[in-house]
C-alpha atoms as a PDB file:
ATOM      1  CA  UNK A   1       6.745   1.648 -11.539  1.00  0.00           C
ATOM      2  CA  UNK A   2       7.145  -1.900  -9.744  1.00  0.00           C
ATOM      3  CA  UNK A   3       4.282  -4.555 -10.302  1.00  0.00           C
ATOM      4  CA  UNK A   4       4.154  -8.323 -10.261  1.00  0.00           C
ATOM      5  CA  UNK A   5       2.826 -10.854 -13.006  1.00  0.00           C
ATOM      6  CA  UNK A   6       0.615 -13.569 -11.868  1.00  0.00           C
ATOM      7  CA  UNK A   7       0.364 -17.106 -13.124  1.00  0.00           C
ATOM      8  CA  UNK A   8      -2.364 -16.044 -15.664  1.00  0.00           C
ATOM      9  CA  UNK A   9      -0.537 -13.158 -17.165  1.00  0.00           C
ATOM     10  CA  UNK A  10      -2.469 -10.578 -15.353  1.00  0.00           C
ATOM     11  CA  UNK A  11      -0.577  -7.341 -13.396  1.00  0.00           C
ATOM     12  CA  UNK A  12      -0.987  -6.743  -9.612  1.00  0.00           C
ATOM     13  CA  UNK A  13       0.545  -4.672  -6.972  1.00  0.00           C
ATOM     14  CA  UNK A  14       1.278  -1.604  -8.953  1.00  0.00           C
ATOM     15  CA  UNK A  15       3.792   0.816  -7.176  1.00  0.00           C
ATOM     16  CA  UNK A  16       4.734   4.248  -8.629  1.00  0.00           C
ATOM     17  CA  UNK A  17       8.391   4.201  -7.125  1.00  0.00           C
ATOM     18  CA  UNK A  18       9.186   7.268  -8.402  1.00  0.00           C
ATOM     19  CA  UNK A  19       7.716  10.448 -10.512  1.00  0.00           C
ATOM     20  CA  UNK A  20       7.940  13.876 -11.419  1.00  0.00           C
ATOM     21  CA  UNK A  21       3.969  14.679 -11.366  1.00  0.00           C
ATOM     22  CA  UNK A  22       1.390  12.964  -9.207  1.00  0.00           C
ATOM     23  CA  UNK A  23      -1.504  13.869 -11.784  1.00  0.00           C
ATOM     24  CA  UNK A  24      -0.297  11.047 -14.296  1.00  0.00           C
ATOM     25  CA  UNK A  25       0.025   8.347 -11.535  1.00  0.00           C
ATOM     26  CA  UNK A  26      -3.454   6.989 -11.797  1.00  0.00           C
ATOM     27  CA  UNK A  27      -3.225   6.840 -15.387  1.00  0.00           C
ATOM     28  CA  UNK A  28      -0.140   4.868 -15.090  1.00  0.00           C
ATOM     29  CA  UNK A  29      -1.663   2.506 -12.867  1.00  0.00           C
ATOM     30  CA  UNK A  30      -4.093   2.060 -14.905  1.00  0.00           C
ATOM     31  CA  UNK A  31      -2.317   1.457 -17.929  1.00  0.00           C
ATOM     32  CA  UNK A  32      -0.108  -0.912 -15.859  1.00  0.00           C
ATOM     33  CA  UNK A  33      -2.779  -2.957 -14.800  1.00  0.00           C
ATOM     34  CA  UNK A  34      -4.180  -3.470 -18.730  1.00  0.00           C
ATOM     35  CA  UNK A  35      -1.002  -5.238 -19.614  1.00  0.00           C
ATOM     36  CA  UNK A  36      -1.334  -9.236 -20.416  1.00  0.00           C
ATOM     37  CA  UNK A  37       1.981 -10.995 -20.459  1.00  0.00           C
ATOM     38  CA  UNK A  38       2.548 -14.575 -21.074  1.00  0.00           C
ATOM     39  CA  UNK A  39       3.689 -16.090 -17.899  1.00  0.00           C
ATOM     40  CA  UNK A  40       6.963 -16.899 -15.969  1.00  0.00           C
ATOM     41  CA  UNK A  41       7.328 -20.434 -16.116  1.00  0.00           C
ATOM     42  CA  UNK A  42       9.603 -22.752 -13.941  1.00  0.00           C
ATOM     43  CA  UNK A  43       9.470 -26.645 -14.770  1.00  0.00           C
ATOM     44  CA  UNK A  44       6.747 -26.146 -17.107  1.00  0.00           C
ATOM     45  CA  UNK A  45       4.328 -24.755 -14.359  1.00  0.00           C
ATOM     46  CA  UNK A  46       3.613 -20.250 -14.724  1.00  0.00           C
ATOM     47  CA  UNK A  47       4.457 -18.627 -11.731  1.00  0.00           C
ATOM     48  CA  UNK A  48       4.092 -15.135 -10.217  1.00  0.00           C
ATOM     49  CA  UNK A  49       7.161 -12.977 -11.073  1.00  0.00           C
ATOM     50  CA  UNK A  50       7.622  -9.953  -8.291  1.00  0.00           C
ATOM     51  CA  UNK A  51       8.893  -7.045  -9.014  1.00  0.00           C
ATOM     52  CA  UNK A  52       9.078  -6.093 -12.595  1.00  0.00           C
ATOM     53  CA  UNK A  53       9.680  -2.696 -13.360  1.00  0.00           C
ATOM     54  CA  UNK A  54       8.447  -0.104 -15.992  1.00  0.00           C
ATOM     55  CA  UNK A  55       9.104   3.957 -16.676  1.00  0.00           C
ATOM     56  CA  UNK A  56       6.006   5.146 -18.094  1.00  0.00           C
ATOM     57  CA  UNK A  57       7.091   8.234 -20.220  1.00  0.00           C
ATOM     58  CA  UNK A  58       4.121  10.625 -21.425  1.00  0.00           C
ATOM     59  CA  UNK A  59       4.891  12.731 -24.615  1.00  0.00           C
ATOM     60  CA  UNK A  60       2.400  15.986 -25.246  1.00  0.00           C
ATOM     61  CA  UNK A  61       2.595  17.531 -28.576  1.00  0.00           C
ATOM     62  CA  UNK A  62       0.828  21.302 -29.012  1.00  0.00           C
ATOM     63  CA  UNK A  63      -2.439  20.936 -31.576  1.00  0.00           C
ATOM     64  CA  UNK A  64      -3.104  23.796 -33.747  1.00  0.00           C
ATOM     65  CA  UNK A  65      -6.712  25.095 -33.156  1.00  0.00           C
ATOM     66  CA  UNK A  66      -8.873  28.271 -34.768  1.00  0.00           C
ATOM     67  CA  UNK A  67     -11.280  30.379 -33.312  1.00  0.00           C
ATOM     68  CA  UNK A  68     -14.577  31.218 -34.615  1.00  0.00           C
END
């Protein structure tokens, strides 16, 4: 994943660059676009910052269940 921070700490411009199922893209993008960062500043002023990149791992594990 590739995104940029704005000046107010907000994500933008989410890119999956790469993944191994398109079903949990959305979901990343989503999650992606949640995150709140404190700013990139430069002479006291926040800036955008391009290009940051993430790997988004997703981790199952098997619940037990009963029938009735």
């Amino acid at each position: 994943m590739t995104y940029d921070i704005l000046a107010d700490g907000t994500t933008d411009n989410v890119i999956v660059i790469e993944t191994s199922d398109v079903c949990f893209n959305a979901s990343a993008v989503a999650a992606i676009l949640s995150w709140r960062y404190a700013p990139k500043t430069e002479n006291g002023m926040a800036v955008i910052e391009t290009g940051r990149k993430s790997t988004m791992n997703y981790n199952f594990s098997r619940s037990e269940y009963r029938r009735q």
